[in-house]
Protein backbone atom coordinates (compact mmCIF):
# COMPACT_ATOMS: atom_id res chain seq x y z
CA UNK A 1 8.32 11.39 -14.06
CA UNK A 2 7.23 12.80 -17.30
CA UNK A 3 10.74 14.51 -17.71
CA UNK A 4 12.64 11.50 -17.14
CA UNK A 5 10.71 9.18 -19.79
CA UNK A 6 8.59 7.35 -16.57
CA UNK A 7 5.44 8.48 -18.18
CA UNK A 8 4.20 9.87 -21.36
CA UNK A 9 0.63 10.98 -20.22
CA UNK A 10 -1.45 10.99 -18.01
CA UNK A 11 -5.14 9.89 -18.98
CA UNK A 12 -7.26 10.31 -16.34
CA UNK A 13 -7.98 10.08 -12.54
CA UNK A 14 -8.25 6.56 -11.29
CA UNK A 15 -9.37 6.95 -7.57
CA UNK A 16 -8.37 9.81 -5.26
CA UNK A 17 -8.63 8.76 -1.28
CA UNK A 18 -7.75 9.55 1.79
CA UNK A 19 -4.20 9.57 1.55
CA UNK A 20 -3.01 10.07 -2.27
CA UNK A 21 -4.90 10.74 -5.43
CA UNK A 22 -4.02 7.77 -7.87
CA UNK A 23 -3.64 8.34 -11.84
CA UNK A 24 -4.08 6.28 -15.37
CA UNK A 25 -0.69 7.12 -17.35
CA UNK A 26 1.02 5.86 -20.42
CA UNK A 27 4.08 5.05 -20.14
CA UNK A 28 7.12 3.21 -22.25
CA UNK A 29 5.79 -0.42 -20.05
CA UNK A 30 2.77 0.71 -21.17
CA UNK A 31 -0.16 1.44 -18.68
CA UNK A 32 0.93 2.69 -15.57
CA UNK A 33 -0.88 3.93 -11.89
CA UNK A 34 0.52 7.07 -10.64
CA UNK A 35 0.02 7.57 -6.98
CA UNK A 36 0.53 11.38 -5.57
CA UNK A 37 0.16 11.65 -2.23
CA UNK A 38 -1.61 14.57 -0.99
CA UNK A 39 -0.28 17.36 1.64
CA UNK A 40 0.00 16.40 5.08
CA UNK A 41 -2.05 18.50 6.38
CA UNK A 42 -5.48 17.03 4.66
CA UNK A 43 -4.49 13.68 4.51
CA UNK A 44 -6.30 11.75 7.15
CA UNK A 45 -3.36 9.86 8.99
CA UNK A 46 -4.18 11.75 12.39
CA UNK A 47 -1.51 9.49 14.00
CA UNK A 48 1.61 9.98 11.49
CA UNK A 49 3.89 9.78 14.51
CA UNK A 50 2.84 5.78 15.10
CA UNK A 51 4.05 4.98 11.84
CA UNK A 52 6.86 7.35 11.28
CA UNK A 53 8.92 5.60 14.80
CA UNK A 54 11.74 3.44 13.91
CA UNK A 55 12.34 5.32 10.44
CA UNK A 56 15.50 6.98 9.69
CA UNK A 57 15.57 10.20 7.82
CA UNK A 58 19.41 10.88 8.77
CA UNK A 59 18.78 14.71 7.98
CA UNK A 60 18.63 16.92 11.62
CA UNK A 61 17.52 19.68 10.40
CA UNK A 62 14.66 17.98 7.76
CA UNK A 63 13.62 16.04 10.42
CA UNK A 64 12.87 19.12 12.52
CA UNK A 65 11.11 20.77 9.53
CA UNK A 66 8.75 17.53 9.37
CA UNK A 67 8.41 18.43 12.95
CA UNK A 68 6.95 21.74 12.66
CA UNK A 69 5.18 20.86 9.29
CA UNK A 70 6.78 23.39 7.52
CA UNK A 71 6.62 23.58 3.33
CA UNK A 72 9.65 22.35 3.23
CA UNK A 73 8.94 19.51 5.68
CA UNK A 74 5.37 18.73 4.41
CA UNK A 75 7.47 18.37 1.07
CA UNK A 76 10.10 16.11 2.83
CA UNK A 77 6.95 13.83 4.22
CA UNK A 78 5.15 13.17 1.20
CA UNK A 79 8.60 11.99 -0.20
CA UNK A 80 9.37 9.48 2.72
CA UNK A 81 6.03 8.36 2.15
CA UNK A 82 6.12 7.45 -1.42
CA UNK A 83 10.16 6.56 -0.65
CA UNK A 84 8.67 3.49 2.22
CA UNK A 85 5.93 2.47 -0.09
CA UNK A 86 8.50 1.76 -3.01
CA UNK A 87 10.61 -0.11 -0.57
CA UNK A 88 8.07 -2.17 0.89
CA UNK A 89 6.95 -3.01 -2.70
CA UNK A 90 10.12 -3.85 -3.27
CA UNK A 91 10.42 -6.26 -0.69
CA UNK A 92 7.00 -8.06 -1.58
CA UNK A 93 7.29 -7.96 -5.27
CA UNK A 94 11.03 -9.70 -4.88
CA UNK A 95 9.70 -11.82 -2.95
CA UNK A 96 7.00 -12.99 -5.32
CA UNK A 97 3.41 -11.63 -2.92
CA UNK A 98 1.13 -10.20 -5.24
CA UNK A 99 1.43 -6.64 -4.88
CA UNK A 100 1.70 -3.98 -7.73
CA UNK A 101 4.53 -4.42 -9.60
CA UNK A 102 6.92 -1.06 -8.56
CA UNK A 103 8.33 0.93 -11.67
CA UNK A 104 10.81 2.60 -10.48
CA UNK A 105 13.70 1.75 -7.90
CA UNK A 106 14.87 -0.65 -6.29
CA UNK A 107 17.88 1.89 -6.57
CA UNK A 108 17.93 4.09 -3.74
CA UNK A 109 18.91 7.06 -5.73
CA UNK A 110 16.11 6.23 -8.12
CA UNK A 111 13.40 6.55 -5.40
CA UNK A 112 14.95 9.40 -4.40
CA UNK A 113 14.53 11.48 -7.95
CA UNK A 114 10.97 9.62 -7.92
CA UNK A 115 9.73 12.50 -5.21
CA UNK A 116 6.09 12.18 -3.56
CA UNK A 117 5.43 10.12 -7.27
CA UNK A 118 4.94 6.36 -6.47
CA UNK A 119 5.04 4.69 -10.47
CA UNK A 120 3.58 1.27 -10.52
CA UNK A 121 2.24 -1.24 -13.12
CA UNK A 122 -1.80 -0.91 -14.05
CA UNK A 123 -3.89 -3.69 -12.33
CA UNK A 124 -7.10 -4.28 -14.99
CA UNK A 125 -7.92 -2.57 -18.23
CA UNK A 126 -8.27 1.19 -19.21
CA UNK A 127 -11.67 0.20 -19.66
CA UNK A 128 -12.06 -1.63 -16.21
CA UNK A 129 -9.73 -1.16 -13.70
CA UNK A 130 -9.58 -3.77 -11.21
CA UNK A 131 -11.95 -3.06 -8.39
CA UNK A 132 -11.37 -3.31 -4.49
CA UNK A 133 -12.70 -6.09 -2.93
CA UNK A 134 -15.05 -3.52 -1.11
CA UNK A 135 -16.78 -2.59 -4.72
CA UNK A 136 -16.17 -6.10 -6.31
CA UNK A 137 -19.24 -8.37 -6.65
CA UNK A 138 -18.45 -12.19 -5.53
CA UNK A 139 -20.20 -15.24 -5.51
CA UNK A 140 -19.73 -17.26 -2.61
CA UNK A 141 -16.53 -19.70 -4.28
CA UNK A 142 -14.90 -16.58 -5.41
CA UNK A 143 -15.63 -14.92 -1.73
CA UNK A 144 -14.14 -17.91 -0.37
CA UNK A 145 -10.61 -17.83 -2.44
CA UNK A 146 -10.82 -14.20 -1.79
CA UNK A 147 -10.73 -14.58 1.69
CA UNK A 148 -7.90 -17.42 1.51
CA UNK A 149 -5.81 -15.59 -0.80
CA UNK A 150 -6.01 -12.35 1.66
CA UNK A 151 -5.35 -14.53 4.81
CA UNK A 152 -2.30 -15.58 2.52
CA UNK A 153 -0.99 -12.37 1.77
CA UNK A 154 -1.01 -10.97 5.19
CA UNK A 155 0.90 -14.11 6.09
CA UNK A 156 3.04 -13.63 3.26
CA UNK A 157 3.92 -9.83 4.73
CA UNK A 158 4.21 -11.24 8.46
CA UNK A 159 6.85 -13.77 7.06
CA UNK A 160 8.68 -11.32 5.14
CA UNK A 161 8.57 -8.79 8.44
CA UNK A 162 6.36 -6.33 7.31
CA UNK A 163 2.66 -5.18 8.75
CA UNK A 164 0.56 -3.94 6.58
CA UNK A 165 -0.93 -1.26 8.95
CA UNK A 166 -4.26 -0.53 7.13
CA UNK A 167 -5.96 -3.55 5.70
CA UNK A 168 -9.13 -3.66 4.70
CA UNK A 169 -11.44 -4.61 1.02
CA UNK A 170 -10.42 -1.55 0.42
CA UNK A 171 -6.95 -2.24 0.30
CA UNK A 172 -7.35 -5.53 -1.74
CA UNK A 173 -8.21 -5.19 -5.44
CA UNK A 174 -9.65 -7.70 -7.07
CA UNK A 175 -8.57 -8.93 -11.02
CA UNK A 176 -9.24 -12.14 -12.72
CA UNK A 177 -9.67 -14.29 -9.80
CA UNK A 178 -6.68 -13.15 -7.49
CA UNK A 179 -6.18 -10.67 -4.92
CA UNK A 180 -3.95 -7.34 -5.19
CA UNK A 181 -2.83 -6.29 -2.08
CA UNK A 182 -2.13 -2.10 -2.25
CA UNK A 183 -1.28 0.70 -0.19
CA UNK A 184 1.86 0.62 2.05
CA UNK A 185 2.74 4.07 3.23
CA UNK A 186 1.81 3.44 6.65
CA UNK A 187 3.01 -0.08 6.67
CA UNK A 188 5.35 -1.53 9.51
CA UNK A 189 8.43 -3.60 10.19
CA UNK A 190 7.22 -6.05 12.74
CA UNK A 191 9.65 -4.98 14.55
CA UNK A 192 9.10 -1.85 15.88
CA UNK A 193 6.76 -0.66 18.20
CA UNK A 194 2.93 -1.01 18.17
CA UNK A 195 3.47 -3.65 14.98
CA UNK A 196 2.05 -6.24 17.20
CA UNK A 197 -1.21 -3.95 17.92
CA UNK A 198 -1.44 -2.91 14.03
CA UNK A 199 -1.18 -6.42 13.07
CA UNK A 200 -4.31 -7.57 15.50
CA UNK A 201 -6.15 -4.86 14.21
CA UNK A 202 -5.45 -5.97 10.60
CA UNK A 203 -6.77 -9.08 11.21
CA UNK A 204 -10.19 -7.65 13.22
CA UNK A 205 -10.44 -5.51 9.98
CA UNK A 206 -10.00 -7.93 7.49
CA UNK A 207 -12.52 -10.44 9.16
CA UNK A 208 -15.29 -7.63 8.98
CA UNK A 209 -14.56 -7.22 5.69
CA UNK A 210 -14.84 -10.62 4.63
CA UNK A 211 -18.14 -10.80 6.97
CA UNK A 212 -19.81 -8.66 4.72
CA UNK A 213 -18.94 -10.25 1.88
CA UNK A 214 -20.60 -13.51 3.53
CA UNK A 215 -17.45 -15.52 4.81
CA UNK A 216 -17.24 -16.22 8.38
CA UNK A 217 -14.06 -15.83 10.27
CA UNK A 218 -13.27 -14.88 13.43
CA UNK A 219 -10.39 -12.09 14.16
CA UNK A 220 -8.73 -14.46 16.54
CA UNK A 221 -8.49 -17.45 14.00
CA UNK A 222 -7.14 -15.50 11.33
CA UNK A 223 -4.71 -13.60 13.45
CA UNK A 224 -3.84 -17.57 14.62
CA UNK A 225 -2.99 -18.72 10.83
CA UNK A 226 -1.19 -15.49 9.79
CA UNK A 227 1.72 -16.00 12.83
CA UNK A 228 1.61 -19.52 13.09
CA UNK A 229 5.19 -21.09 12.41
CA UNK A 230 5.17 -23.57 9.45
């Protein structure tokens, strides 16, 4: 990124989870997040199979190194990973959900050259970055349009044919009185298999969430107003 004028510097560590250690940079848009997902075999997706079916990596012999988790297939992973979450951001950010705005793409062969690297604008300040819902602290009007707005995003995604997969506070920042929704490598067409499944458990997560941040909902109502036609 740094060779191809993406990113001038990189300031500091942001947040490094389960599945990708995620950077402050400086870049010609000014301040970017740089997301660099970690090897595959300490990164806690114990399922990667679930998410991976229905994908097409068009490459016989790459998809039989990602197989065998060879280096050159562990390589080849973290790629696709960062590859679907730029195309998935894609799709939201086009479509005007309120997702991290992606940096680089939507040109194929850009997200190609773009590696295991996923470039996206800054949400918050150098100073404060904007937290997750799970760190944030709400009173209960702002837990309540929290809640809405994250009912409305996962609608938003069901509409526009994608499951998120993994959602949770912590998957929801948090800035200026709106919600962020981040974090799509293991997100889902609704199409393919087990989307249905990922989507109820979505909801069951998302109502916990909000539980402990003192709004009631049950799993089955919000799971109700995310797939209900207009």
């Amino acid at each position: 990124m740094q060779e191809r004028g993406f990113v001038h510097e990189i300031v500091g560590e942001l947040k490094s989870g389960k599945e990708a250690t995620v950077y402050l940079g400086r870049s010609p848009l000014g301040d970017v997040a740089v997301k660099i997902f970690r090897d595959v075999e300490v990164r806690s997706f114990k399922n990667d199979q679930r998410y991976q079916d229905g994908r097409w990596i068009g490459d016989a012999r790459l998809a039989k190194a990602i197989r065998h988790r060879s280096g050159r297939g562990r390589r080849a992973l973290k790629a696709l990973w960062a590859a679907h979450e730029y195309l998935i951001l894609w799709r939201l950010w086009q479509a005007g959900v309120s997702v991290p705005e992606p940096l680089v793409g939507p040109e194929a062969f850009d997200i190609a050259e773009a590696g295991e690297v996923v470039l996206m604008r800054f949400v918050g300040t150098p100073e404060a970055p904007a937290p997750r819902l799970s760190d944030a602290v709400l009173d209960a009007d702002e837990a309540a349009s929290a809640c809405e707005q994250s009912v409305g995003l996962m609608r938003a995604c069901w509409r526009l044919g994608v499951v998120h997969g993994d959602l949770s506070a912590y998957n929801l920042l948090w800035w200026e009185g709106r919600v962020v929704l981040i974090d799509f490598p293991q997100a889902m067409d609704r199409e393919q298999p087990g989307a249905q499944e990922l989507l109820a458990q979505d909801a069951k997560s998302l109502a916990f969430s909000f539980r402990r941040l003192g709004v009631a909902i049950e799993p089955e109502e919000l799971l109700r107003r995310v797939t209900e036609e207009d």
